[in-house]
C-alpha atoms as a PDB file:
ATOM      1  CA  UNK A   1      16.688 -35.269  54.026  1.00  0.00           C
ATOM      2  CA  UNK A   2      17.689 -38.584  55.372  1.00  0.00           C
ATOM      3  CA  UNK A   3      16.212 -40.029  58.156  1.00  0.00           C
ATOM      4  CA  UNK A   4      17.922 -40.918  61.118  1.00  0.00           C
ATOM      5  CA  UNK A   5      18.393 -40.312  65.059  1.00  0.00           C
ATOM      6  CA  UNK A   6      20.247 -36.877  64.001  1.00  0.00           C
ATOM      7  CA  UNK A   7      18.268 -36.331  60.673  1.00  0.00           C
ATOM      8  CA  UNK A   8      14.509 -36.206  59.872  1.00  0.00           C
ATOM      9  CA  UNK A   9      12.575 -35.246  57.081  1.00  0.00           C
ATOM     10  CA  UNK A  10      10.801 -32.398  57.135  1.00  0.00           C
ATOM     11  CA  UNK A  11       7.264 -34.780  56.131  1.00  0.00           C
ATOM     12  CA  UNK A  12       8.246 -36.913  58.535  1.00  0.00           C
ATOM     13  CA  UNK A  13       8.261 -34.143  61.495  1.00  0.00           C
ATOM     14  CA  UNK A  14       4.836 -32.738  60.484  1.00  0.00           C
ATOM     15  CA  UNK A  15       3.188 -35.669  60.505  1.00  0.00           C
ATOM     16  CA  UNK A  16       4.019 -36.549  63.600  1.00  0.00           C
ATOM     17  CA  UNK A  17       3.263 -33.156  65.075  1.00  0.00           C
ATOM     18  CA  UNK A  18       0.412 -31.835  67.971  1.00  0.00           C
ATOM     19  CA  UNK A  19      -0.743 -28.612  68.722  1.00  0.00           C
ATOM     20  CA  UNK A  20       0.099 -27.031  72.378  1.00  0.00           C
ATOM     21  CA  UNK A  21      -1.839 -23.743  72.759  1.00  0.00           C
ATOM     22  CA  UNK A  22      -0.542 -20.777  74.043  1.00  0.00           C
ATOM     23  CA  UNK A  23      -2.453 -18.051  75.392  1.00  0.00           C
ATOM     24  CA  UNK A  24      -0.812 -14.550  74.065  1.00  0.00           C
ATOM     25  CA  UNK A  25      -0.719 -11.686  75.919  1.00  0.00           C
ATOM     26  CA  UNK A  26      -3.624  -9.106  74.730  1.00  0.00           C
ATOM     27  CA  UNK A  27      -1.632  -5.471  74.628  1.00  0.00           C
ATOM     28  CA  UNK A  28      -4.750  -3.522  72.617  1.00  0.00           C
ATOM     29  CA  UNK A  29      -5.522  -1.547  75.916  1.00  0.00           C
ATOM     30  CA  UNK A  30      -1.684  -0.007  76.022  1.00  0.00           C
ATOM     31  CA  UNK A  31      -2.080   0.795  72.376  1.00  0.00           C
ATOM     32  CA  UNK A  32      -5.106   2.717  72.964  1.00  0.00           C
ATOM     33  CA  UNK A  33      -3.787   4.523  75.992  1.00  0.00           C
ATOM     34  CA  UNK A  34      -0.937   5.295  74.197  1.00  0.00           C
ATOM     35  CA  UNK A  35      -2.499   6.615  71.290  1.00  0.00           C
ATOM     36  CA  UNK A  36      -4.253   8.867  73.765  1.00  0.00           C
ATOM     37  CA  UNK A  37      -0.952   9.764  75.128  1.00  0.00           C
ATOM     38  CA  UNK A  38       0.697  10.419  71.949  1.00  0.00           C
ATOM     39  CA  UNK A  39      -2.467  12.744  70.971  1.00  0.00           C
ATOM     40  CA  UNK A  40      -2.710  14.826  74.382  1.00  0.00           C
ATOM     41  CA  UNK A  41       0.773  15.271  74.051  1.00  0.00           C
ATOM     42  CA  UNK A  42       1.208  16.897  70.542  1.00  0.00           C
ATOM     43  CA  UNK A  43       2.724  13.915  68.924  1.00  0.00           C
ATOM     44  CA  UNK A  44       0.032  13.174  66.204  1.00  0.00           C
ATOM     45  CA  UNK A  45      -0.313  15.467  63.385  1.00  0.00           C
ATOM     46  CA  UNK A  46      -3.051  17.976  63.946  1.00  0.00           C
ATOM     47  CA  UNK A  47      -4.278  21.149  61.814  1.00  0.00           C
ATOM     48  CA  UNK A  48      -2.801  24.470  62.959  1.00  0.00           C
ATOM     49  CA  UNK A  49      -0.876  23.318  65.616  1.00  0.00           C
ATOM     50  CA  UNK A  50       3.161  22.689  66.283  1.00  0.00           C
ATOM     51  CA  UNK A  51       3.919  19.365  67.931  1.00  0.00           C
ATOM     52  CA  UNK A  52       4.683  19.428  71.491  1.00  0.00           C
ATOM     53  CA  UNK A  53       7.846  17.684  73.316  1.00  0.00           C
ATOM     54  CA  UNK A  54       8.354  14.200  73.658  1.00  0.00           C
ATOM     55  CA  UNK A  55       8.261  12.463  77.283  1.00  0.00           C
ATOM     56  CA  UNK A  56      12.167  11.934  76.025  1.00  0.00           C
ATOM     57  CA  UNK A  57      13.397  15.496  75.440  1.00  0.00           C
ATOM     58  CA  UNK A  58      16.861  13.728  73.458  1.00  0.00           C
ATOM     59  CA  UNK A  59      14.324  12.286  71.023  1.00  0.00           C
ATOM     60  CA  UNK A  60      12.620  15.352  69.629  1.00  0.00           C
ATOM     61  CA  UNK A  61      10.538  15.971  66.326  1.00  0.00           C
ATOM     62  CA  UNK A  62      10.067  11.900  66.075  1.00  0.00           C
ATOM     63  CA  UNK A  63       7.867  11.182  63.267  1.00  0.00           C
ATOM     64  CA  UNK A  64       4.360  11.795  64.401  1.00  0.00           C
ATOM     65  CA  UNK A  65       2.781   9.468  61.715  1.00  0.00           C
ATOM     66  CA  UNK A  66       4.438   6.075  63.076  1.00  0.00           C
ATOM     67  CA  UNK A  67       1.986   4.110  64.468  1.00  0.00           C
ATOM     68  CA  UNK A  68       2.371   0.397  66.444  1.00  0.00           C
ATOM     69  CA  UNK A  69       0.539  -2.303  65.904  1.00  0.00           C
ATOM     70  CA  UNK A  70       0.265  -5.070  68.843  1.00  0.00           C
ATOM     71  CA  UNK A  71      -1.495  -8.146  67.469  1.00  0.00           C
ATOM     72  CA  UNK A  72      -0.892 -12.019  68.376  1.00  0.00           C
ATOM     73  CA  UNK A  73       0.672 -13.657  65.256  1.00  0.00           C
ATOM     74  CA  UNK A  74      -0.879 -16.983  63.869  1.00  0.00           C
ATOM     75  CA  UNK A  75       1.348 -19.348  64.939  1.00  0.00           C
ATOM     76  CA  UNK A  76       1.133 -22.761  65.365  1.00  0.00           C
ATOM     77  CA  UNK A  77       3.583 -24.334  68.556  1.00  0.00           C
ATOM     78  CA  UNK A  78       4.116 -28.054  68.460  1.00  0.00           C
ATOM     79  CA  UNK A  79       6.222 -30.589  69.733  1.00  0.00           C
ATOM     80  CA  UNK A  80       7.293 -34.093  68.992  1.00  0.00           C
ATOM     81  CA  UNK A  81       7.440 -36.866  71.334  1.00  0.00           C
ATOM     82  CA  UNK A  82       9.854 -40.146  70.502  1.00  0.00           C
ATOM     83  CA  UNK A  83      12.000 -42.412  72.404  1.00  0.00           C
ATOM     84  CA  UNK A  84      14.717 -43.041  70.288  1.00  0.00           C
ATOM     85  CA  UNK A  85      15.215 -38.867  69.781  1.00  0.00           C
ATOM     86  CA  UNK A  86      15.138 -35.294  71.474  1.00  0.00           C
ATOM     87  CA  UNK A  87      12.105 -33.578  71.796  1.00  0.00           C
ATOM     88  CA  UNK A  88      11.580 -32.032  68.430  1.00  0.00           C
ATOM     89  CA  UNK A  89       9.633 -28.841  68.484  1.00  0.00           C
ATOM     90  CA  UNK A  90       8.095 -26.886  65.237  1.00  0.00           C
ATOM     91  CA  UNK A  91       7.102 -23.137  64.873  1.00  0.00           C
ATOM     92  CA  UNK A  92       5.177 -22.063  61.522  1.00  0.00           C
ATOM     93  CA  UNK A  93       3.878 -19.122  60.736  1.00  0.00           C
ATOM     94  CA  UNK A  94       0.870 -18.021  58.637  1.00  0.00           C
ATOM     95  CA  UNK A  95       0.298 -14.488  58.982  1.00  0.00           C
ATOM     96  CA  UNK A  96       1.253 -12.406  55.990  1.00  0.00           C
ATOM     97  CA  UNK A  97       3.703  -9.886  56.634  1.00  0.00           C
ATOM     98  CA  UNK A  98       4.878 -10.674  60.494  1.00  0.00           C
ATOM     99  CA  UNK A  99       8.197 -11.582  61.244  1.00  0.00           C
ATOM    100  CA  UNK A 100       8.643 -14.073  64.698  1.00  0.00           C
ATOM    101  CA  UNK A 101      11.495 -13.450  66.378  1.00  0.00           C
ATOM    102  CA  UNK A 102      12.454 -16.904  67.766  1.00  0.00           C
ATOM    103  CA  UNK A 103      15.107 -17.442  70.336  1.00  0.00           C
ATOM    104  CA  UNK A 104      16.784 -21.008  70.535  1.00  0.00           C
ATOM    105  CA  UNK A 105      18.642 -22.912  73.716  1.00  0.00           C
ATOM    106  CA  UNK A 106      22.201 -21.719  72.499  1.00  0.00           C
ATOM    107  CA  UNK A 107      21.310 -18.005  72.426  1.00  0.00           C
ATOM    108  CA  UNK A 108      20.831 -17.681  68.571  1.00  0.00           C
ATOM    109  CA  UNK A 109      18.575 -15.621  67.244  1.00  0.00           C
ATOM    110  CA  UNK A 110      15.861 -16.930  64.089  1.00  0.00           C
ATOM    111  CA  UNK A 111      13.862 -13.732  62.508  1.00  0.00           C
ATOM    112  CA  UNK A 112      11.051 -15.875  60.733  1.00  0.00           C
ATOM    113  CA  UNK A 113       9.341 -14.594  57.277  1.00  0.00           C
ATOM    114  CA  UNK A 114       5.616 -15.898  56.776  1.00  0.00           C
ATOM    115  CA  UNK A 115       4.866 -19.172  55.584  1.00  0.00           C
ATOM    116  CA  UNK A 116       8.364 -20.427  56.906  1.00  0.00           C
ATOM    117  CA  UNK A 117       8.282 -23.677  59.493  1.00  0.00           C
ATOM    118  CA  UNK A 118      11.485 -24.056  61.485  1.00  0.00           C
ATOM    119  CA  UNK A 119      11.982 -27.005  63.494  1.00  0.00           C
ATOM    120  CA  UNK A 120      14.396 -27.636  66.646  1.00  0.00           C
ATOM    121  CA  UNK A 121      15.014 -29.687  68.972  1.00  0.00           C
ATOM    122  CA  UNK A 122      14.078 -28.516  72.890  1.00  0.00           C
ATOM    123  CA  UNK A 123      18.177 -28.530  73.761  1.00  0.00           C
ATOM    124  CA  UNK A 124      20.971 -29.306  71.298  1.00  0.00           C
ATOM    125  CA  UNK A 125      22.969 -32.068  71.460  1.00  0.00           C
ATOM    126  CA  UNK A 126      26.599 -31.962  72.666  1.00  0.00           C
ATOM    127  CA  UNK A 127      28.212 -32.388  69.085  1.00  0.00           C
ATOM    128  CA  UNK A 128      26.285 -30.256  66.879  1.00  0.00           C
ATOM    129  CA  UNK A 129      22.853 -27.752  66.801  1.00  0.00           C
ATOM    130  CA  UNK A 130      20.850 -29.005  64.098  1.00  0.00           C
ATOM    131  CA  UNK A 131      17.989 -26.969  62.637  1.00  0.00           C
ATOM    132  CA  UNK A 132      15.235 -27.460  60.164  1.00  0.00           C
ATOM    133  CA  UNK A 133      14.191 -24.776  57.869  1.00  0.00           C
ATOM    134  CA  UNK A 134      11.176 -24.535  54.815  1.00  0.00           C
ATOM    135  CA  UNK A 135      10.657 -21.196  53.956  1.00  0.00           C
ATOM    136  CA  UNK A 136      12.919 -17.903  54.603  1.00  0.00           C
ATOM    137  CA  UNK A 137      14.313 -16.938  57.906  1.00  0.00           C
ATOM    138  CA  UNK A 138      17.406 -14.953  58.721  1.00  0.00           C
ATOM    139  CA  UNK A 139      19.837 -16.530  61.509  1.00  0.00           C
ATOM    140  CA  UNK A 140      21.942 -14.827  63.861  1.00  0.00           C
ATOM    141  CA  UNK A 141      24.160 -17.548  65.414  1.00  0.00           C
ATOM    142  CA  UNK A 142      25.764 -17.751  68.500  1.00  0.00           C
ATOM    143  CA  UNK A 143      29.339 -18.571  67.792  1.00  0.00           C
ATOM    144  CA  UNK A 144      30.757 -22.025  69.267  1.00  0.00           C
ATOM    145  CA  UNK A 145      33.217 -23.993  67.647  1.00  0.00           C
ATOM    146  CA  UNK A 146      32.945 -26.697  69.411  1.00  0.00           C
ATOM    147  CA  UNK A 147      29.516 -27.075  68.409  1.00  0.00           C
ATOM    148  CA  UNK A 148      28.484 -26.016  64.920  1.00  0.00           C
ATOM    149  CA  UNK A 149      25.158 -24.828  63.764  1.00  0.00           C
ATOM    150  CA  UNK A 150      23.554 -27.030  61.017  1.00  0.00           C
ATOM    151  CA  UNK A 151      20.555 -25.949  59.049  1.00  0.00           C
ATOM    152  CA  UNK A 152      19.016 -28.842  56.875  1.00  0.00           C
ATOM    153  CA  UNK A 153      17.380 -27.771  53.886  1.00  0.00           C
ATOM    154  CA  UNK A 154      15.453 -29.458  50.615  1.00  0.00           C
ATOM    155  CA  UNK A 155      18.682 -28.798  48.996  1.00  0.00           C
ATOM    156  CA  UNK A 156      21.567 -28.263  51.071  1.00  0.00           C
ATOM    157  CA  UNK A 157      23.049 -28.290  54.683  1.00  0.00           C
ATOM    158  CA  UNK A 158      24.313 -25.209  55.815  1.00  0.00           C
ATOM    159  CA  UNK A 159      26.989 -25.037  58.473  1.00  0.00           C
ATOM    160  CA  UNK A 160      28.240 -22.226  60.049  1.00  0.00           C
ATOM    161  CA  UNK A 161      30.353 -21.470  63.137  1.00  0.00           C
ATOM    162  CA  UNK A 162      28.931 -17.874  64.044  1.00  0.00           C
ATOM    163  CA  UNK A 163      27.545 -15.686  61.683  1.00  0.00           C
ATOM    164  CA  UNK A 164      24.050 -13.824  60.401  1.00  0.00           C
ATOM    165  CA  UNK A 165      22.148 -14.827  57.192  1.00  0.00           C
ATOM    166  CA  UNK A 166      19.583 -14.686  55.482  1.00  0.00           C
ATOM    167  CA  UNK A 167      18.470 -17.917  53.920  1.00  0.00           C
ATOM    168  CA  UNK A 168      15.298 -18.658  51.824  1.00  0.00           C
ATOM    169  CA  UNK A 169      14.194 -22.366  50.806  1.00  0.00           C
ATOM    170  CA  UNK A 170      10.918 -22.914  49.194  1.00  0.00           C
ATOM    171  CA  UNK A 171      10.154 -26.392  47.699  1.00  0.00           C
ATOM    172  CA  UNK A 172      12.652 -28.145  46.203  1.00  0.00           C
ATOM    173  CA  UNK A 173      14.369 -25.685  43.100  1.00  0.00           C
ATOM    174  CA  UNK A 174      14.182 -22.536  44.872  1.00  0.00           C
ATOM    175  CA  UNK A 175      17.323 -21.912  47.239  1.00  0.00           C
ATOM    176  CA  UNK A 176      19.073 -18.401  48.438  1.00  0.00           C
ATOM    177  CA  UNK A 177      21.631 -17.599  50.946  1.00  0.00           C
ATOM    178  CA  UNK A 178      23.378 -14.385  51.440  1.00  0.00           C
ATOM    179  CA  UNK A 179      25.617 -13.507  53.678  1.00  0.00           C
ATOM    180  CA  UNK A 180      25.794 -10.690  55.995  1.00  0.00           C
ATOM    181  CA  UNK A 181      28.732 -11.745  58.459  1.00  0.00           C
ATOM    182  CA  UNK A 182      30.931 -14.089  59.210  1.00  0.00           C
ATOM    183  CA  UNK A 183      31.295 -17.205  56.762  1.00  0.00           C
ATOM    184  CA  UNK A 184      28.981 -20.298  56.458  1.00  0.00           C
ATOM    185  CA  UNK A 185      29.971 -23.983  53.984  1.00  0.00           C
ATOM    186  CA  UNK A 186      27.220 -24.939  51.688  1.00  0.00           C
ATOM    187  CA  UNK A 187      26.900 -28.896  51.712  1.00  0.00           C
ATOM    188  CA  UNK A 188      24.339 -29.433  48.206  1.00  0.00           C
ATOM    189  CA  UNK A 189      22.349 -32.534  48.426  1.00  0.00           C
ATOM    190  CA  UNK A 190      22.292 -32.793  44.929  1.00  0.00           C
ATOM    191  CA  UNK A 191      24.720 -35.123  42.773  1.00  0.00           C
ATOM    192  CA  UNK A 192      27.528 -33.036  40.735  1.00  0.00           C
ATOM    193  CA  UNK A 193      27.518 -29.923  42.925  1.00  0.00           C
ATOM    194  CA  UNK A 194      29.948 -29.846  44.995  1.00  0.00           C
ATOM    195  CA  UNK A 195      30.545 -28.143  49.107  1.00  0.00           C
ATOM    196  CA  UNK A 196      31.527 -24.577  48.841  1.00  0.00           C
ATOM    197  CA  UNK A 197      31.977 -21.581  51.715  1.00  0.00           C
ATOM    198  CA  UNK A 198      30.565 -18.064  51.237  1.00  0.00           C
ATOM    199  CA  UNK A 199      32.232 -15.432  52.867  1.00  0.00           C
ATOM    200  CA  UNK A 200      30.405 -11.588  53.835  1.00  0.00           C
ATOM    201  CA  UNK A 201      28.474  -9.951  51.216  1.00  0.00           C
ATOM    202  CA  UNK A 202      28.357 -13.253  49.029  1.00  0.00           C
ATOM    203  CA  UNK A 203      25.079 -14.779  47.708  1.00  0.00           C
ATOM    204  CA  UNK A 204      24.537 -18.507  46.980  1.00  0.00           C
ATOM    205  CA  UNK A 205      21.062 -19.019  44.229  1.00  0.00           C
ATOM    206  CA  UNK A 206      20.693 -22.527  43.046  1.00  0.00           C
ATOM    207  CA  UNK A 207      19.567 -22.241  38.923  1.00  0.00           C
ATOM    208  CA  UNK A 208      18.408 -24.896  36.988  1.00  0.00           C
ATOM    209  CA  UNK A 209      19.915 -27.659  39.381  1.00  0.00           C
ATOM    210  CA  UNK A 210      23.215 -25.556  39.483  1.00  0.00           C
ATOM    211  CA  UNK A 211      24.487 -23.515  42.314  1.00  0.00           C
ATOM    212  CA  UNK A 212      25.497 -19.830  41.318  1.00  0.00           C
ATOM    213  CA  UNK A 213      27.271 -17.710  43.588  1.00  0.00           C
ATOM    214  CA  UNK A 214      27.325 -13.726  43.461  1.00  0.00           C
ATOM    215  CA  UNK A 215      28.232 -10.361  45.199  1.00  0.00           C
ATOM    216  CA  UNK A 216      25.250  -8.200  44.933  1.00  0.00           C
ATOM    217  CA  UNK A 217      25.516  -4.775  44.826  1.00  0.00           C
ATOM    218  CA  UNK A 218      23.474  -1.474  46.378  1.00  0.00           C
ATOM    219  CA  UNK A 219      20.717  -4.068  47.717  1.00  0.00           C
ATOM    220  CA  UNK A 220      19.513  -4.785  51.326  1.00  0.00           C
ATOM    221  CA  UNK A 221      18.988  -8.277  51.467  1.00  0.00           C
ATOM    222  CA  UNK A 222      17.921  -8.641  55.130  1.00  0.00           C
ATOM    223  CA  UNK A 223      15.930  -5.398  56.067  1.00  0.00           C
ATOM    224  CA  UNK A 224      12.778  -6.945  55.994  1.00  0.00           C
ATOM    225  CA  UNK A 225      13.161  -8.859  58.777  1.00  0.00           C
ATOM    226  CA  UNK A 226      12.451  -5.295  61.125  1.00  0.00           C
ATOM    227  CA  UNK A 227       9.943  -3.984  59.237  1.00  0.00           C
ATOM    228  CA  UNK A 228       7.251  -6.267  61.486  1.00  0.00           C
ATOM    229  CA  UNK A 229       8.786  -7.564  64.730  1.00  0.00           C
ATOM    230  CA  UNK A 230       6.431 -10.149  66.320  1.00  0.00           C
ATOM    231  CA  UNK A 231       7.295 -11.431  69.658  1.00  0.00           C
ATOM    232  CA  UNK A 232       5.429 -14.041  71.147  1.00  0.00           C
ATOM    233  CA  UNK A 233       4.917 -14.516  75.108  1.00  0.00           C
ATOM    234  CA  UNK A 234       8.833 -13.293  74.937  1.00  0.00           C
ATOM    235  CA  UNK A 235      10.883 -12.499  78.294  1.00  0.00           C
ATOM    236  CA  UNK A 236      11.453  -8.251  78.120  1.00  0.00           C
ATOM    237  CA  UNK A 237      15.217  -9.483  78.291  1.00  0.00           C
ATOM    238  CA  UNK A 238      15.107 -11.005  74.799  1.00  0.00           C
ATOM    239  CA  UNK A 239      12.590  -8.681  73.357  1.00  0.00           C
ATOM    240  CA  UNK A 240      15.225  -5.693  74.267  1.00  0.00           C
ATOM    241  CA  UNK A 241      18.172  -7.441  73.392  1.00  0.00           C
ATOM    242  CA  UNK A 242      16.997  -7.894  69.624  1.00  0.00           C
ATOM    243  CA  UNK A 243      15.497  -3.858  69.702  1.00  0.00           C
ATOM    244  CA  UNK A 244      19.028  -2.664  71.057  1.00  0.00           C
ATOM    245  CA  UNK A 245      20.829  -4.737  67.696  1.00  0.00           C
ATOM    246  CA  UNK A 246      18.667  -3.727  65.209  1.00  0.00           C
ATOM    247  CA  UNK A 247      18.112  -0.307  66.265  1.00  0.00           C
ATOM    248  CA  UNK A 248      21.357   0.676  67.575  1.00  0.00           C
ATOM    249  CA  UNK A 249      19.500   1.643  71.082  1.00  0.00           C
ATOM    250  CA  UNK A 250      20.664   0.885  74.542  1.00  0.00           C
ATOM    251  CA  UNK A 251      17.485  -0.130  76.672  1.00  0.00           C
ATOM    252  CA  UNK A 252      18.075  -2.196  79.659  1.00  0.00           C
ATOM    253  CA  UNK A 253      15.992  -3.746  82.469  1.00  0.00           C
ATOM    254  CA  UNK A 254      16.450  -4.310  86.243  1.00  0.00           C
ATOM    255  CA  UNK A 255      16.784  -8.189  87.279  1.00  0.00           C
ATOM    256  CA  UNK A 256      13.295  -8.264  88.871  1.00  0.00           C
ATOM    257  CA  UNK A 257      11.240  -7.232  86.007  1.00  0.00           C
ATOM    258  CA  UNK A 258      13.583  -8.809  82.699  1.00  0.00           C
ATOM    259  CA  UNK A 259      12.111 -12.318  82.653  1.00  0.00           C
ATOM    260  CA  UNK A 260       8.273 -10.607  82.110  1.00  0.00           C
ATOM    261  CA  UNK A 261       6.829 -12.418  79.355  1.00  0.00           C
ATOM    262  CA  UNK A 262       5.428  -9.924  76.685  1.00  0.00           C
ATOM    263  CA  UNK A 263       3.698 -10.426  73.051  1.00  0.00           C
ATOM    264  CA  UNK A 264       3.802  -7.973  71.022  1.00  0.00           C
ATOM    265  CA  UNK A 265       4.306  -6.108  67.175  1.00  0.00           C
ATOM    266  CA  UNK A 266       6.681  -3.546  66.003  1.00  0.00           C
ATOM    267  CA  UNK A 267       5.633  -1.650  62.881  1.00  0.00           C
ATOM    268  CA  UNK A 268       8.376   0.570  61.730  1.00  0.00           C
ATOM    269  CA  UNK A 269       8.628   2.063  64.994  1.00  0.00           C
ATOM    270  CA  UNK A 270      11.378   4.564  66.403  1.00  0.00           C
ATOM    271  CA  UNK A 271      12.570   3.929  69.552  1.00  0.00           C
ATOM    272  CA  UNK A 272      10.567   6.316  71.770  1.00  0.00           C
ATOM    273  CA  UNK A 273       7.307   4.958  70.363  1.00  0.00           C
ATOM    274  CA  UNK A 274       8.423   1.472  71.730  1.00  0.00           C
ATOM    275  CA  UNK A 275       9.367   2.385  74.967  1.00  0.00           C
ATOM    276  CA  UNK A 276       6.337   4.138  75.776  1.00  0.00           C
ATOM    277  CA  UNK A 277       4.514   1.547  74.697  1.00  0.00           C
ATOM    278  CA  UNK A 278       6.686  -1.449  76.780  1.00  0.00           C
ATOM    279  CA  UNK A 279       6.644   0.767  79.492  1.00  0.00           C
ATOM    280  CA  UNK A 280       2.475   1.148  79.610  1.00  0.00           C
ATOM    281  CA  UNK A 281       1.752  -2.615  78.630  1.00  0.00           C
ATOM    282  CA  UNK A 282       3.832  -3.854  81.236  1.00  0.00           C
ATOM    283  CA  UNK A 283       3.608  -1.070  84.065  1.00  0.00           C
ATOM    284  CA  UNK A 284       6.789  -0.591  84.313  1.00  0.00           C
ATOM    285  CA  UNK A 285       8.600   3.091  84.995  1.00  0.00           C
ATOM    286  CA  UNK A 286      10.891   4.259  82.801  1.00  0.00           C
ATOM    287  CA  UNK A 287      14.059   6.493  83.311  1.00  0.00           C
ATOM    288  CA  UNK A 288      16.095   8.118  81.418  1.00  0.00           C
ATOM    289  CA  UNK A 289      19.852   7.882  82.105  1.00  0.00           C
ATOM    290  CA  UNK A 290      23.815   9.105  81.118  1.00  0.00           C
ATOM    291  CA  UNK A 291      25.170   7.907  77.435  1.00  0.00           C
ATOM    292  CA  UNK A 292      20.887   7.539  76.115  1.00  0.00           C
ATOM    293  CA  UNK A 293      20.572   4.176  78.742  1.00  0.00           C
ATOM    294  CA  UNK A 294      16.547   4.047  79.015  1.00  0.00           C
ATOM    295  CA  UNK A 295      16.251   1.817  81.906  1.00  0.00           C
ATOM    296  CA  UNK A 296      12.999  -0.286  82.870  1.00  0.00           C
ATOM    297  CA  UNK A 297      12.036  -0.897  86.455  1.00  0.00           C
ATOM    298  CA  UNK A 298       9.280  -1.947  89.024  1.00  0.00           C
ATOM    299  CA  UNK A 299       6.662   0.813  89.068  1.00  0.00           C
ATOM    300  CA  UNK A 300       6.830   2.078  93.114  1.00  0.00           C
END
């Protein structure tokens, strides 16, 4: 990666980086009363007896077993300081098995895998958004033409326009991209290979110094990114907006209570498990509405 006042190398950003701590919100006391909840109120499995209702009456027999876990990821927050470019911030994470959910300036959406460091800068500039990415990550991009999304990699620049991906980039010979949506061009760094664009349902592996594009069949390429949803001191405004995508759900906050900050982890959890539990962590009440709308408001 070259080095310049839109460019740096990914070395080059680490070493210049400085923790900021961040204090995360502890939810273990809404867990617990929850699992207390879910007990009293017949929805853990117990001998010789038939589970009760749920508190939602439209989400009945939901699968007693599920359980959430709220911990505070691993994650390491930094930012860059230097006169000649933006504030450059970095988010890695270390925990095995946790996806961050990072929200950038533009609206975009970054599901992070472990062991992958994304860096950005604190607002984009007016001609492009340029990212940083070692590691895997899938992207959900806010579309603007006017202003195209760049992801530098080891071995390639990605742009895209407005699209979601899934893009993995590990040292310097290991390189996947598949496509979910949209389209994305594929810039190689690499002498002899040569731009390319990848259109929905097309994968991009480079092989022995070659790029090698395929359609994969039958295979989800980009469910693991909701297995393990970790937010971290997240407004309630993103955390539903990425619940309501990825589950198909249609959970909605008042004004005065969106821009809560919450931390949390979703583990494989249905939808009525999570809103009892963002409804107890953050005292909020919860109300059941026309067309499945759960709405979140200030507890009276």
């Amino acid at each position: 990666m070259h080095a310049d006042k839109d460019k740096l190398k990914d070395d080059e950003i680490l070493d210049r980086l400085f923790p900021v701590s961040q204090e995360p919100v502890n939810t273990d006391k809404a867990w617990d009363q929850l699992n207390s909840r879910l007990a009293s109120d017949g929805l853990l499995p117990a001998q010789g007896r038939s589970p009760a209702k749920s508190l939602f009456p439209v989400w009945m027999r939901v699968a007693a077993s599920i359980a959430l876990l709220v911990v505070a990821g691993t994650l390491l927050f930094t930012n860059i300081l230097n006169r000649e470019i933006p504030d450059i911030f970095a988010v890695n994470t270390t925990t095995d098995n946790q996806t961050l959910v990072q929200f950038l300036h533009d609206g975009s959406v970054v599901y992070l895998a472990e062991n992958t460091s994304l860096s950005y800068p604190e607002r984009f500039d007016t001609k492009n958004r340029r990212v940083s990415l070692e590691g895997e990550a899938f992207f959900e991009v806010t579309g603007k033409e006017e202003q195209p999304f760049l992801i530098e990699t080891r071995q390639a620049t990605i742009q895209v326009l407005g699209t979601s991906f899934n893009l993995k980039s590990d040292g310097e010979e290991h390189f996947e991209l598949y496509v979910e949506e949209g389209r994305v061009r594929v810039n190689p760094r690499q002498a002899g290979n040569r731009s390319m664009e990848l259109e929905q349902g097309e994968m991009l592996v480079l092989t022995g110094g070659k790029f090698e594009r395929s359609r994969p069949q039958g295979q989800d390429l980009t469910a693991w990114r909701m297995s393990r949803m970790h937010f971290k001191d997240e407004s309630l405004e993103n955390v539903l907006l990425v619940i309501n995508r990825n589950f198909g759900a249609r959970l909605q906050a008042d004004p005065e209570v969106s821009q809560r900050r919450l931390t949390v982890t979703f583990y494989r959890n249905t939808i009525p498990t999570i809103v009892e539990l963002i409804g107890m962590s953050m005292n909020l009440e919860v109300e059941e509405k026309a067309d499945s709308i759960i709405q979140f408001r200030q507890r009276l």
